[in-house]
Protein backbone atom coordinates (compact mmCIF):
# COMPACT_ATOMS: atom_id res chain seq x y z
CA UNK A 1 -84.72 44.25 80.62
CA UNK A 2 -88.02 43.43 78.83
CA UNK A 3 -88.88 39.25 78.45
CA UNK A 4 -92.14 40.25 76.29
CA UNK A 5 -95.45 39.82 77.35
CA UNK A 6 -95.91 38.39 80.69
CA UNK A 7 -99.28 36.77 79.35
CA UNK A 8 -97.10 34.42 77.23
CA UNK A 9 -95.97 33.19 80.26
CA UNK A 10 -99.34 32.97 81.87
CA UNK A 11 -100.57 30.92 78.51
CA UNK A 12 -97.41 28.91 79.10
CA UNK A 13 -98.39 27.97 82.58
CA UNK A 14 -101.80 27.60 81.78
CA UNK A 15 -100.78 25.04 79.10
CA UNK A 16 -99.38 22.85 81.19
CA UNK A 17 -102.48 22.89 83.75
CA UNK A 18 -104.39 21.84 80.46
CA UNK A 19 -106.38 24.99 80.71
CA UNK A 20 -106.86 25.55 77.40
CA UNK A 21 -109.18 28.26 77.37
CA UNK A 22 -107.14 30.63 79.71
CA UNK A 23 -103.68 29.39 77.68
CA UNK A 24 -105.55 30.76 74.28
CA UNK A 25 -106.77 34.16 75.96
CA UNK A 26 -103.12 34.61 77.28
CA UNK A 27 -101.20 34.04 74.33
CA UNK A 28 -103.89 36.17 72.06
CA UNK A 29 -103.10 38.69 74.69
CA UNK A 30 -99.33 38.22 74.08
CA UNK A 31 -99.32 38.26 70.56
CA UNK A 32 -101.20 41.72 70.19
CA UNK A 33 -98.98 43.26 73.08
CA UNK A 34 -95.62 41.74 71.46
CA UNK A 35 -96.97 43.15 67.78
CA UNK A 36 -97.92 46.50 69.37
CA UNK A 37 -94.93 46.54 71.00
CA UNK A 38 -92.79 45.98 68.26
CA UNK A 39 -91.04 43.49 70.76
CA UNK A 40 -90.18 40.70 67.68
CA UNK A 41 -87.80 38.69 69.18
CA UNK A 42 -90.90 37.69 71.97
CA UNK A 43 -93.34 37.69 68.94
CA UNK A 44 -91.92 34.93 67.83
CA UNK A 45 -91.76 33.35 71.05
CA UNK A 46 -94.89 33.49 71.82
CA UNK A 47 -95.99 32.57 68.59
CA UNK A 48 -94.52 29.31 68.77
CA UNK A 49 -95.40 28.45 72.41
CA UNK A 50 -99.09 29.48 71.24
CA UNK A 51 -98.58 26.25 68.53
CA UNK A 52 -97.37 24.15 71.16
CA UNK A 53 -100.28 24.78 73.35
CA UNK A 54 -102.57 24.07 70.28
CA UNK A 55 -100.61 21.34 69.60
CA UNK A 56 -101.03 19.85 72.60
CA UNK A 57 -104.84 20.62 72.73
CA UNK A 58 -105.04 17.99 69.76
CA UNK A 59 -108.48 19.52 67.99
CA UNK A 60 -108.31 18.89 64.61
CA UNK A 61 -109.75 22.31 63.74
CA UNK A 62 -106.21 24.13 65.80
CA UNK A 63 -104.01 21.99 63.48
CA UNK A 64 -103.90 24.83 61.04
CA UNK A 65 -103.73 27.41 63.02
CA UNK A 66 -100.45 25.89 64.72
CA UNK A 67 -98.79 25.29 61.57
CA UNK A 68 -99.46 29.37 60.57
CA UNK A 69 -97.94 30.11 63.91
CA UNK A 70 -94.90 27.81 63.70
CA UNK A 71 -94.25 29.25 60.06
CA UNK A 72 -94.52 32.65 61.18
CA UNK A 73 -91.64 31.76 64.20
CA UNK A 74 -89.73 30.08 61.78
CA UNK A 75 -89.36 32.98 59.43
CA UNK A 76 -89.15 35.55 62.19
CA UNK A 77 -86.54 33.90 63.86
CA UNK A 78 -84.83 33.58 60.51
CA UNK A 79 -85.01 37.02 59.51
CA UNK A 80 -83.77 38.11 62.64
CA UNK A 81 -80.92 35.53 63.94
CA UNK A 82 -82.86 33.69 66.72
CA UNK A 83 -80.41 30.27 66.20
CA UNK A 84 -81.92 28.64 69.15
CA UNK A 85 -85.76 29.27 68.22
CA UNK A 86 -84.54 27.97 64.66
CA UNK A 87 -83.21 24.86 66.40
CA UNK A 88 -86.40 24.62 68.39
CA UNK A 89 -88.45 24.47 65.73
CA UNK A 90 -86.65 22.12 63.63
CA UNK A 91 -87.09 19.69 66.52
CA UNK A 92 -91.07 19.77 65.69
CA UNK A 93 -90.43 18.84 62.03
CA UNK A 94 -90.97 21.67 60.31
């Protein structure tokens, strides 16, 4: 069983210990492992957590970059059937 890259998870825990800097290098990590991987599903996974972490980071200048990455879920999740991401990220307004 394969749950993508485990540096999503690291970005995800580093998020919430407001470590910003380690939370971007993790999820960078994750997104070229998921793409090289072909793993989708986690792609877009980890492509939304990465927008919640800039989110949550609140610089003005990561506003855009979230809204890419939550786009980018939303259509992967979409094109593939991911209901729950869908519902996820309907909850964030988009």
């Amino acid at each position: 069983m394969c749950c993508g890259s485990v540096a999503r998870y690291l970005g995800m825990l580093a998020t919430t210990l407001g470590d910003w800097v380690a939370a971007e290098e993790h999820f960078s990590a994750a997104l070229r492992l998921d793409e090289r991987l072909q793993a989708w599903p986690w792609l877009a996974h980890t492509k939304h957590e990465f927008a919640l972490m800039l989110r949550a980071r609140g610089r003005r200048r990561d506003q855009g970059r979230a809204a890419e990455l939550i786009a980018a879920a939303a259509a992967s999740a979409e094109r593939i059937g991911m209901p729950a991401l869908q519902q996820k990220i309907r909850s964030l307004g988009h």
